[in-house]
Protein backbone atom coordinates (compact mmCIF):
# COMPACT_ATOMS: atom_id res chain seq x y z
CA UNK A 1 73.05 7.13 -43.72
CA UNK A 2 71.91 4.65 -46.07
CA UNK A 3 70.80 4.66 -49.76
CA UNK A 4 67.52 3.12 -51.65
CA UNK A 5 68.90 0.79 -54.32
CA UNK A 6 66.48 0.50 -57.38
CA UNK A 7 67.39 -2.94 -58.14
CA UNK A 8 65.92 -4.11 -55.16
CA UNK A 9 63.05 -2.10 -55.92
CA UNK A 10 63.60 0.41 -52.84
CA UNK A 11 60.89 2.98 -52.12
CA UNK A 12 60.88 3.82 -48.08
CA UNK A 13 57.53 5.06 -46.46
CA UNK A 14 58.06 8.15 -44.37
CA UNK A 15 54.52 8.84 -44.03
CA UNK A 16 53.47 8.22 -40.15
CA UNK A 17 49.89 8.74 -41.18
CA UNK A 18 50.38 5.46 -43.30
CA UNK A 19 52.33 3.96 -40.92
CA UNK A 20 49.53 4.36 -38.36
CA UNK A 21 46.79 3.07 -40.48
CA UNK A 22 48.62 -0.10 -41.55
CA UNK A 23 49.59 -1.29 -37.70
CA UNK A 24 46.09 -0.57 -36.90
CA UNK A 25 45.07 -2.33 -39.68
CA UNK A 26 47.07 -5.26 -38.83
CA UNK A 27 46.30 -4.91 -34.67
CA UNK A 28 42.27 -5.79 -35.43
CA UNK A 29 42.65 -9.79 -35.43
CA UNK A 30 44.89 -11.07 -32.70
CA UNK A 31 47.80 -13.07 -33.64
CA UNK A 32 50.91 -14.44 -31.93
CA UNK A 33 53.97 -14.45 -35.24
CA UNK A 34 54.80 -11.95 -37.39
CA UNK A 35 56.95 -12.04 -40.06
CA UNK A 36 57.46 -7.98 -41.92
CA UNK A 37 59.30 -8.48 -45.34
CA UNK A 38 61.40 -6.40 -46.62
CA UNK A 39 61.49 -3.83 -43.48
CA UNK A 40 64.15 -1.38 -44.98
CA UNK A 41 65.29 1.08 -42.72
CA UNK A 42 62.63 0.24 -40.07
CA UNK A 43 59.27 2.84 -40.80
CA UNK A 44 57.19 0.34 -39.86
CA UNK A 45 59.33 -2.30 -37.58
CA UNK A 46 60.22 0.28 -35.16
CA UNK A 47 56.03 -0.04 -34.56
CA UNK A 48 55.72 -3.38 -34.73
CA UNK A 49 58.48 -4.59 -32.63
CA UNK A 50 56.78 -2.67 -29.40
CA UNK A 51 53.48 -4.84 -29.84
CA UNK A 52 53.22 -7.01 -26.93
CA UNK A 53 52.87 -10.87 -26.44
CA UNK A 54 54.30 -11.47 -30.02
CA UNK A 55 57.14 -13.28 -31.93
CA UNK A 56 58.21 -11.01 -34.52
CA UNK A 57 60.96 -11.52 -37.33
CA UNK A 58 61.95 -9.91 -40.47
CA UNK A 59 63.36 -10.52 -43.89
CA UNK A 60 65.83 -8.16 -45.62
CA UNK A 61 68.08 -9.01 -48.43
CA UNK A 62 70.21 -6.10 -48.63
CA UNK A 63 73.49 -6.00 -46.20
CA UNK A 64 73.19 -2.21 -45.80
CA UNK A 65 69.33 -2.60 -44.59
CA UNK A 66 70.54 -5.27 -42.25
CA UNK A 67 73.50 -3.17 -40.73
CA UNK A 68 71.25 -0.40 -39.86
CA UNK A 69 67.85 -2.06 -38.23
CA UNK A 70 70.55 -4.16 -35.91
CA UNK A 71 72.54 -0.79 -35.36
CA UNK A 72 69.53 1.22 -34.36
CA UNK A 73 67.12 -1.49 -33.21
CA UNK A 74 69.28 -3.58 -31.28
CA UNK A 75 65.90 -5.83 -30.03
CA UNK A 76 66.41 -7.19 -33.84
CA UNK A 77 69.43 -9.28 -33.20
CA UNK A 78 68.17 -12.68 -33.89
CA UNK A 79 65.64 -12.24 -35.61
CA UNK A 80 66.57 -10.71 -39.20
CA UNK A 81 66.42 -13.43 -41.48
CA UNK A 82 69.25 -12.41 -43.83
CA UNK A 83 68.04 -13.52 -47.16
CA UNK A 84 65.62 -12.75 -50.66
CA UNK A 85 62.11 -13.36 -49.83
CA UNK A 86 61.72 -15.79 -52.21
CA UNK A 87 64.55 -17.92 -51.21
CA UNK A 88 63.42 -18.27 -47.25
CA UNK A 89 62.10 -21.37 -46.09
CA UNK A 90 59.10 -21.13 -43.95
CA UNK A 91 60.39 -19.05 -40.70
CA UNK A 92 57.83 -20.37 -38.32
CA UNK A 93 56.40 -23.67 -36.96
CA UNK A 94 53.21 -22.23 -36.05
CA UNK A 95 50.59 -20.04 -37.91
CA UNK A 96 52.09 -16.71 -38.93
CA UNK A 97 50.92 -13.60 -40.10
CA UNK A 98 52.48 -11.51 -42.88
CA UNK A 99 52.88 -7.42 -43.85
CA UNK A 100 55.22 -5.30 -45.34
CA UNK A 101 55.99 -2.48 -48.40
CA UNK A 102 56.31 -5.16 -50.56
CA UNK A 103 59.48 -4.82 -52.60
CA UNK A 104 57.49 -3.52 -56.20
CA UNK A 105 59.94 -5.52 -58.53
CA UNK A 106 58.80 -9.04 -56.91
CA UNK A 107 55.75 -8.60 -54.87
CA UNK A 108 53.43 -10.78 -57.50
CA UNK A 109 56.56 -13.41 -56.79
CA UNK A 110 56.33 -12.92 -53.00
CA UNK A 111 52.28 -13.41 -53.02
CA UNK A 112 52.71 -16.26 -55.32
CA UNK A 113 54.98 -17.86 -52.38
CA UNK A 114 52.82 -17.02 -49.91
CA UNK A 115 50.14 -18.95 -51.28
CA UNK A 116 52.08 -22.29 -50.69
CA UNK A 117 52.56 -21.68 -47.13
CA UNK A 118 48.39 -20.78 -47.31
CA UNK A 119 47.96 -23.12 -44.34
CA UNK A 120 49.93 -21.44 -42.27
CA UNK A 121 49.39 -17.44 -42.90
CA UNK A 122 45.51 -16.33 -41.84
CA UNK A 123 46.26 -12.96 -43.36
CA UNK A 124 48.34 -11.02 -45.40
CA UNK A 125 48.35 -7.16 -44.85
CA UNK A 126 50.84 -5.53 -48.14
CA UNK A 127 51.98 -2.61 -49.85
CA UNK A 128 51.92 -2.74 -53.44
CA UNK A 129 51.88 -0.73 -56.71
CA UNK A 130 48.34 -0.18 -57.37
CA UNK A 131 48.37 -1.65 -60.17
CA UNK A 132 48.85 -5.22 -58.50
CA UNK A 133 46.85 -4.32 -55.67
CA UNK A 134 43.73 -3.53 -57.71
CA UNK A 135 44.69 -6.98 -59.49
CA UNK A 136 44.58 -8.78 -56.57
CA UNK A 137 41.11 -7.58 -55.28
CA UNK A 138 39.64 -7.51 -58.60
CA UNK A 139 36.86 -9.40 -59.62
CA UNK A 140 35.24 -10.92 -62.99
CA UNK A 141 34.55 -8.82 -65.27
CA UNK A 142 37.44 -6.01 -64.78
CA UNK A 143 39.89 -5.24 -67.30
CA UNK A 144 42.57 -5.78 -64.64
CA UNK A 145 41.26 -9.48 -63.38
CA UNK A 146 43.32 -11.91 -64.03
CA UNK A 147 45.76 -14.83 -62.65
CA UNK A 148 46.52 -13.20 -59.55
CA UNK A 149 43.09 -12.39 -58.88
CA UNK A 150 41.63 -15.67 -59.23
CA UNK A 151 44.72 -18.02 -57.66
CA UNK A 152 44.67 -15.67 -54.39
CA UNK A 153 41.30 -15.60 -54.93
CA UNK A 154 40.61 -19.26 -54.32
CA UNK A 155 41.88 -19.21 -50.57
CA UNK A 156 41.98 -15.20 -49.26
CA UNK A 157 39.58 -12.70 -49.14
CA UNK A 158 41.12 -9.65 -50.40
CA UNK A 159 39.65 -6.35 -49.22
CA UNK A 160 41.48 -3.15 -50.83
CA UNK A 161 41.75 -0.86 -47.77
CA UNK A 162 43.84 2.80 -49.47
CA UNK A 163 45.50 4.51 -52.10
CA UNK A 164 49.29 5.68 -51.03
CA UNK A 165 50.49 8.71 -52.96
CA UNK A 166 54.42 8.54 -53.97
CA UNK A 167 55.24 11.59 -51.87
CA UNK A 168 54.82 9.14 -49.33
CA UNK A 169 58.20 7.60 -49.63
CA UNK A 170 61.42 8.13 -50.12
CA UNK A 171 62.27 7.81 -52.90
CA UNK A 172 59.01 8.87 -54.33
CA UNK A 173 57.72 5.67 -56.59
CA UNK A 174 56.47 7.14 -60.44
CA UNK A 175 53.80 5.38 -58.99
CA UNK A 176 50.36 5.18 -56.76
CA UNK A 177 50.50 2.51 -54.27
CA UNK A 178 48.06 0.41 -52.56
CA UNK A 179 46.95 -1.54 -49.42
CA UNK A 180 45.39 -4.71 -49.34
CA UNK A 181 44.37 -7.42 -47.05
CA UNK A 182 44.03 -10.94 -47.50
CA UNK A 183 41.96 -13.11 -45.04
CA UNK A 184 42.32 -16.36 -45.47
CA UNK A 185 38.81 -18.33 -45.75
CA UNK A 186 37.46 -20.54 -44.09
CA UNK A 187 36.04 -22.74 -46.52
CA UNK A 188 38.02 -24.42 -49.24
CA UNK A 189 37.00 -23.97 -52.71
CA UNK A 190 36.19 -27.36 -53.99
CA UNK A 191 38.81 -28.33 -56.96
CA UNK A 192 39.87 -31.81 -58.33
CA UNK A 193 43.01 -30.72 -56.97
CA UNK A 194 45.03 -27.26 -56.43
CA UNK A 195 47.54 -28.11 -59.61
CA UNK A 196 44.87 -28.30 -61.61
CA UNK A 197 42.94 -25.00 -60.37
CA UNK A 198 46.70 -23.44 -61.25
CA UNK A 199 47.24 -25.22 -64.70
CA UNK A 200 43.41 -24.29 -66.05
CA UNK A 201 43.88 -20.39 -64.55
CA UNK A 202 46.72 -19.85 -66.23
CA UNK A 203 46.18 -21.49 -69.22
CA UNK A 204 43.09 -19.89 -69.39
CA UNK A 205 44.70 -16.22 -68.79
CA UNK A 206 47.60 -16.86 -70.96
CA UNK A 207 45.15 -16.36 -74.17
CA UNK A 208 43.03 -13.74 -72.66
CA UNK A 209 41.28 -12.49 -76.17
CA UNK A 210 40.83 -15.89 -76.79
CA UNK A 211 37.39 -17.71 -76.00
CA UNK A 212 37.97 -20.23 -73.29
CA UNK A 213 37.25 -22.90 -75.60
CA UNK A 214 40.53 -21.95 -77.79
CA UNK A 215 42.42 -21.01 -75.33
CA UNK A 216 42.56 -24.38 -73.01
CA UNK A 217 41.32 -26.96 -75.19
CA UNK A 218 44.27 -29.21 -74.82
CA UNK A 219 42.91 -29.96 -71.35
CA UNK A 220 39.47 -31.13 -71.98
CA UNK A 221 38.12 -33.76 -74.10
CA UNK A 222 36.22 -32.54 -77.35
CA UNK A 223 32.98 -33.62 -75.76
CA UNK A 224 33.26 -30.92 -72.67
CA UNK A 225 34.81 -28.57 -74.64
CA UNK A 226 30.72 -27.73 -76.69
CA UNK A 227 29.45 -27.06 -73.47
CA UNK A 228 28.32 -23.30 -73.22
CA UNK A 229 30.71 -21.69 -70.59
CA UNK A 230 33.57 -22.67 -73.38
CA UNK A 231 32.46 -19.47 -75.65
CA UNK A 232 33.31 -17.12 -72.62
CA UNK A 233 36.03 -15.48 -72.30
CA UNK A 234 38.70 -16.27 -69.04
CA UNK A 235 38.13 -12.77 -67.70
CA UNK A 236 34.32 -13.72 -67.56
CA UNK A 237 34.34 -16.36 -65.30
CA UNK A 238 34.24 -16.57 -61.59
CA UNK A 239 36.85 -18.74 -59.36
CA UNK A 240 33.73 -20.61 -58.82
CA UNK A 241 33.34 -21.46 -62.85
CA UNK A 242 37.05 -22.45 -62.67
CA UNK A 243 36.66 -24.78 -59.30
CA UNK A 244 33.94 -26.87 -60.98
CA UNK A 245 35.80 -27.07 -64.28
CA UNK A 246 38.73 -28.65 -62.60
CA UNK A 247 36.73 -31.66 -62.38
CA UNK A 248 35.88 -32.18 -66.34
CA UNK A 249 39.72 -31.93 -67.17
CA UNK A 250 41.41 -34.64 -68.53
């Protein structure tokens, strides 16, 4: 038996339907390292542990979780890193790709991590509230564009693939869920440098209702700041807009 704890932010899928759509999902590119986080009680592992030719690990924080996947997959020993997520260093030398039911309470956290191992993760295949999935793929314009959107933006394409209803878990989330996939591109978006893409975003974001102009005008000089694109709002502009302003900070 085991139990879903809700400050780990435990919902288990249950839904083989699901669970069939997301390994297909993730069998379309070839790869040769997979890392699952937060693999529970093993809906999904139990698949992705019988895919051949790979090296597969998994990150679980909670000693329960850990106990059973050894207990009932024994192939595991080894290879469960034991740890939070966010507190992991990077578990393999070589390119990696990533998936999992992202635990809901930190899965803007774990995306945010990803993104500094970007070099090394060509795609990113996630469950997540719908809320943040819609974020992620969400372009200018949308109510729901914002920091995540443009920061994972800037090196994956994100593609939202389905809608997962809470009666496909156990516990039932009071939420919908959703899958995405990030791809990571092949061509760099040109910025003075990736701190600054960061610090401009989220300055930018952090005064929404603000014109840009208001809202990050302690990092340009007064002379930039009259140009035109400054009386838009940060929802209105493009990860392109904020790529070429990088270069007219101070």
């Amino acid at each position: 038996m085991y139990t879903a704890k809700k400050s780990l932010g435990q919902h288990f899928l249950k839904d083989e339907s699901i669970i069939s759509r997301i390994t297909e999902v993730l069998k379309e590119h070839p790869f040769h390292n997979l890392l699952e986080v937060g693999p529970g009680t093993g809906a999904l592992t139990r698949h992705l542990i019988n895919i051949p030719g790979i090296e597969f690990k998994a990150v679980e924080l909670d000693d329960e979780k850990v106990l059973y996947l050894q207990k009932h997959y024994p192939v595991l020993q080894g290879k469960i890193i034991h740890n939070s997520f966010l507190d992991i260093d990077k578990p393999f030398e070589a390119p990696f790709k990533v998936i999992g039911n992202f635990p809901y309470n930190i899965s803007t956290q774990i995306l945010f991590k990803l993104l500094e191992w970007k070099e090394d993760v060509p795609e990113i295949i996630g469950m997540f509230q719908k809320e943040v999935a819609e974020r992620a793929a969400s372009g200018p314009g949308s109510k729901v564009y914002g920091v995540l959107s443009a920061l994972v933006q800037a090196y994956y394409q994100v593609e939202y693939l389905f809608d997962v209803p809470p009666g496909s878990f156990n516990p039932p989330p009071k939420v919908m869920s959703g899958v995405i996939r990030l791809t990571r591109k092949q061509e760099i978006l040109p910025v003075k440098s990736d701190r600054a893409y960061w610090v401009l975003v989220k300055t930018a974001f952090n005064q929404r209702r603000k014109t840009l102009r208001n809202a990050v005008k302690a990092l340009f000089t007064p002379d930039v700041l009259q140009e035109e694109i400054f009386n838009l709002r940060a929802e209105a502009l493009s990860i392109d807009d904020f790529a070429s302003l990088t270069y007219k900070m101070k």
